[in-house]
Protein backbone atom coordinates (compact mmCIF):
# COMPACT_ATOMS: atom_id res chain seq x y z
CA UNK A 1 269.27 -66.44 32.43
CA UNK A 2 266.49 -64.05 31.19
CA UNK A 3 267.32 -61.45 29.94
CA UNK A 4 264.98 -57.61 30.82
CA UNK A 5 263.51 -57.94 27.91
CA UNK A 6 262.40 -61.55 28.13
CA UNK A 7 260.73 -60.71 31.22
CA UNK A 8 258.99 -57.91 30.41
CA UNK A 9 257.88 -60.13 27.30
CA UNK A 10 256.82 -62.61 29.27
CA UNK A 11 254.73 -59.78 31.25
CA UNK A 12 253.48 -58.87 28.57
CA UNK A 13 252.21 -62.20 27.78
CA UNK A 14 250.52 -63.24 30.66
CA UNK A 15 248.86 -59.83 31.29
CA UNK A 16 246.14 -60.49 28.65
CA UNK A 17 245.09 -63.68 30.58
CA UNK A 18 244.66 -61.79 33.86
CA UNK A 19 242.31 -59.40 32.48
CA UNK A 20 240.70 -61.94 31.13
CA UNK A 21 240.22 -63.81 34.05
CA UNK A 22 238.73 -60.35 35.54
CA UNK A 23 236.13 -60.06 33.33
CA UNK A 24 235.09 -63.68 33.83
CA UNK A 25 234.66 -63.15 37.33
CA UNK A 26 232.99 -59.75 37.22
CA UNK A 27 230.35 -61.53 34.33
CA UNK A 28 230.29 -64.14 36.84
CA UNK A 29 229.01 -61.72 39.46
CA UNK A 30 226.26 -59.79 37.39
CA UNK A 31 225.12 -62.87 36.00
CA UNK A 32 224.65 -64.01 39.69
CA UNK A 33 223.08 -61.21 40.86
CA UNK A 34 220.80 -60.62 37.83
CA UNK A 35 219.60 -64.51 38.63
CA UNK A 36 219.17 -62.78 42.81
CA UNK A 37 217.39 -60.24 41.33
CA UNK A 38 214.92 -62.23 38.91
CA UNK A 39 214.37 -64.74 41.88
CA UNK A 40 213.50 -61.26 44.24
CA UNK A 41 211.16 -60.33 41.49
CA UNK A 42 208.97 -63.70 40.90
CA UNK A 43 208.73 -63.88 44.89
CA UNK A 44 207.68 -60.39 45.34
CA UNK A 45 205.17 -60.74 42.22
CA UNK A 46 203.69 -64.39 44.00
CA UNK A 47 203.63 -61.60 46.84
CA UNK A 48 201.87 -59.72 45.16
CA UNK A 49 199.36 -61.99 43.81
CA UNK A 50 198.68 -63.52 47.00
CA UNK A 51 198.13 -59.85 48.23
CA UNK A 52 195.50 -59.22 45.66
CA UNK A 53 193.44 -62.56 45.74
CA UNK A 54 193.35 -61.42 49.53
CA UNK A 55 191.98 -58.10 48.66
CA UNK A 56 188.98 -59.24 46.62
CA UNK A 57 188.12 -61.97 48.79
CA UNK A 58 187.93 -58.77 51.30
CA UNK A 59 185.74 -56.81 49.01
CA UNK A 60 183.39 -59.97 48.13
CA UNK A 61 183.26 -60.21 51.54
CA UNK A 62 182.44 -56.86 52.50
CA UNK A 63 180.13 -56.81 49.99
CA UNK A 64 178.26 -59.97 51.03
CA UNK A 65 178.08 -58.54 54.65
CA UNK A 66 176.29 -54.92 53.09
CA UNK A 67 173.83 -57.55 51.64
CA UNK A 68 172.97 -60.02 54.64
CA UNK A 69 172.94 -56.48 56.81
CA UNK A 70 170.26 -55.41 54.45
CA UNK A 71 168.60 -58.61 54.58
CA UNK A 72 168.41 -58.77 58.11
CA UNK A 73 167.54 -54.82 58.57
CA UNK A 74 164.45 -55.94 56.15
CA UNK A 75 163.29 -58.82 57.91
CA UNK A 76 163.39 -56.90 61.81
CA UNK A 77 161.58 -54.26 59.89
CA UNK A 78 158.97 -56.87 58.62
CA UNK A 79 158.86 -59.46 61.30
CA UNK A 80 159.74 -57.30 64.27
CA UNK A 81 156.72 -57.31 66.02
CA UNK A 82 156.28 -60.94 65.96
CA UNK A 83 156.71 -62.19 69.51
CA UNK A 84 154.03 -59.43 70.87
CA UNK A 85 152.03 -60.54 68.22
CA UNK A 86 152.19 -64.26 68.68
CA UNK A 87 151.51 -63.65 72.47
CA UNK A 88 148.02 -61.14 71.48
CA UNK A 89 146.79 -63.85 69.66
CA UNK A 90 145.56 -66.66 72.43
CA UNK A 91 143.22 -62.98 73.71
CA UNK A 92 141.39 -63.66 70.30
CA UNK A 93 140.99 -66.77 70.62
CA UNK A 94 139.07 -66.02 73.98
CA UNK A 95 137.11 -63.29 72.47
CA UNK A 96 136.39 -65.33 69.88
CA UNK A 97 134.79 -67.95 72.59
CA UNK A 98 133.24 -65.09 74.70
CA UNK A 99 131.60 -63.95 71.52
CA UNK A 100 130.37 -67.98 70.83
CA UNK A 101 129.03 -68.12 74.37
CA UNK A 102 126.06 -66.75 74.76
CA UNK A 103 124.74 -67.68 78.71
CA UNK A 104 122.40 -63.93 78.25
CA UNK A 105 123.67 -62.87 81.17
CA UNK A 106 125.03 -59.20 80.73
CA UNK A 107 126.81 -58.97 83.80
CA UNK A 108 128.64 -62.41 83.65
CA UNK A 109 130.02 -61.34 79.55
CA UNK A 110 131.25 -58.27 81.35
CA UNK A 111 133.07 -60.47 83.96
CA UNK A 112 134.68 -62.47 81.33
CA UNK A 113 135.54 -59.53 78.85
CA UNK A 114 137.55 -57.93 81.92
CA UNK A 115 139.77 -61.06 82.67
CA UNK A 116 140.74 -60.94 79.03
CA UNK A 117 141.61 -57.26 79.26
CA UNK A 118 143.32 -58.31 82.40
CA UNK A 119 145.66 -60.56 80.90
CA UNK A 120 146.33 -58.66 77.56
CA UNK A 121 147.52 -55.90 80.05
CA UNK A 122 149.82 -58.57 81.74
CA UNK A 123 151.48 -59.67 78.37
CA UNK A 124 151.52 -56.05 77.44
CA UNK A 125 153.56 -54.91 80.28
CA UNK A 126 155.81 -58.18 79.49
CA UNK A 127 156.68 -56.18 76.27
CA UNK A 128 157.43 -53.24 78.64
CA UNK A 129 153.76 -51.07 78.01
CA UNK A 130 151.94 -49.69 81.31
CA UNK A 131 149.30 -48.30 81.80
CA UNK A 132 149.47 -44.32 83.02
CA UNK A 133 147.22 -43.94 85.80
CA UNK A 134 145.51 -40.37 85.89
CA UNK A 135 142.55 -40.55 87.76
CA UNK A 136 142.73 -38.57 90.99
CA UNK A 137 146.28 -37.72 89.92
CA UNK A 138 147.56 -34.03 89.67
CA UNK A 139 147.52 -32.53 85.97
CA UNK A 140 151.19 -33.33 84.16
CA UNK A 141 151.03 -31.95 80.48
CA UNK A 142 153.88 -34.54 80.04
CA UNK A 143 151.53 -37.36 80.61
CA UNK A 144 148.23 -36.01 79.83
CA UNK A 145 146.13 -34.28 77.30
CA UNK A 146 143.33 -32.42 78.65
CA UNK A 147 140.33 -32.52 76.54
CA UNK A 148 137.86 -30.75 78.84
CA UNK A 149 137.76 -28.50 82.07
CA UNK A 150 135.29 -29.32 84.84
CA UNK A 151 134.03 -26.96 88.08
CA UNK A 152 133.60 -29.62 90.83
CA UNK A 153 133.76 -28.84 94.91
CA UNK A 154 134.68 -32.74 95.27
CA UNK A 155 138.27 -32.65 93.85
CA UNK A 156 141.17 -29.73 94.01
CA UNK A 157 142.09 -27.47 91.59
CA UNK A 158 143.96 -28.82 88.78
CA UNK A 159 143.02 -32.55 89.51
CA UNK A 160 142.27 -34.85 86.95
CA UNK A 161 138.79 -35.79 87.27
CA UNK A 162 138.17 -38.43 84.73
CA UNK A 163 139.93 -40.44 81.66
CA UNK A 164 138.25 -40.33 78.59
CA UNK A 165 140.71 -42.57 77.48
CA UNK A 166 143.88 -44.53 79.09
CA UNK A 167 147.43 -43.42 78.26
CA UNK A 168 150.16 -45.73 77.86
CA UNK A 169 154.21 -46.05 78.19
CA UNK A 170 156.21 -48.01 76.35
CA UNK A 171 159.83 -48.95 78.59
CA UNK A 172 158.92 -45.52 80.14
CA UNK A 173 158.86 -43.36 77.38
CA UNK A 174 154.82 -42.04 76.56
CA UNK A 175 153.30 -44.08 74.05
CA UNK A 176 150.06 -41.92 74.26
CA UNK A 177 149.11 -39.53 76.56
CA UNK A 178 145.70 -39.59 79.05
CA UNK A 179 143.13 -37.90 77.89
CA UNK A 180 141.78 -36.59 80.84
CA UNK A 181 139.07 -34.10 82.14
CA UNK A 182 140.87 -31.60 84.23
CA UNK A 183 138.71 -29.64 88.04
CA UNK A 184 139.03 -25.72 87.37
CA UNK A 185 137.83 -24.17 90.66
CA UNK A 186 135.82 -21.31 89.77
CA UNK A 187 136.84 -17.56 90.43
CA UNK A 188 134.32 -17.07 93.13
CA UNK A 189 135.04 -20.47 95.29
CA UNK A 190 138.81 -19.20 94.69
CA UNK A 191 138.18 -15.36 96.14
CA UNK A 192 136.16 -16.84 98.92
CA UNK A 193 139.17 -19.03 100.16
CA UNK A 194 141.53 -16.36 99.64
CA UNK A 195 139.69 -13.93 101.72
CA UNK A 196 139.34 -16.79 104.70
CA UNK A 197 143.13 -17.05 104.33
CA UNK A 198 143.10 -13.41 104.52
CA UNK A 199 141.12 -13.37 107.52
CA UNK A 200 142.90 -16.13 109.33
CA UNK A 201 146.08 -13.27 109.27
């Protein structure tokens, strides 16, 4: 039989070996979470890798976009016009033959040179361009430009008379105004209706 103090020798003893044992286990358990914590790091650096080669392909991207924009700005600029042009050019063609032809006839060139204008009117309105007509029309300072004032008992005050030149819209906003000669009535024709209105009361 052991005695007290064999047993608390023998304590004494095997203490050592559970502290050991402890330690082992608590080394165990950094070691294994240092190894969780390297492995969270290399994934999270591939992360962020994979997060960067994605950001530059953006900006190359981006930046290649800016380019073709500016490419494609430039060439509308410079090539914009090229379906009115391509359909203006079959008119020179026939001026070019009405010029060729000569039958002397005066009347018979005029004939020909209005079906031309004609038809260059028809593939100008295609692009959305109209003629303004003015003659006969009331004065409208949004449409027309008068160049000239005219006394005439044929037409009413304020009338355009004539068109010294045509004025055009484009998709109904004024490309160019008429520029038109405008009836003033004078002073005295004016006083003289006046005073008939005045009489009629």
């Amino acid at each position: 039989m052991k005695s007290k103090k064999d047993h608390s020798e023998h304590i004494a003893k095997n203490a050592p070996s559970s502290e050991h044992h402890d330690e082992e286990a608590d080394a165990k358990d950094s070691h294994k979470e240092l190894e969780d914590l390297k492995k969270k790091l290399e994934e999270k650096e591939k992360e962020a890798a994979v997060n960067y080669d994605k950001y530059l392909r953006a900006i190359a991207d981006l930046d290649n976009y800016k380019k073709r924009a500016l490419r494609d700005k430039a060439d509308a600029i410079k090539f914009g016009n090229e379906d009115i042009i391509k359909d203006i050019l079959p008119f020179m063609d026939s001026l070019d033959r009405a010029l060729e032809h000569d039958t002397g006839d005066i009347q018979t060139f005029k004939e020909g040179i209005a079906l031309i204008q004609d038809q260059l009117l028809c593939c100008l309105k295609k692009h959305g361009v109209e003629r303004i007509e003015a003659a006969g029309q009331d004065f409208d300072p949004n449409f027309h430009e008068a160049l000239m004032q005219m006394e005439s008992n044929q037409h009413e005050d304020n009338k355009v008379v004539s068109e010294m030149e045509k004025g055009y819209l484009l998709n109904g906003r004024l490309l160019r105004p008429s520029r038109v000669c405008v009836c003033k009535k004078t002073k005295k024709e004016n006083d003289i209706f006046e005073n008939n209105e005045d009489m009629d009361e």
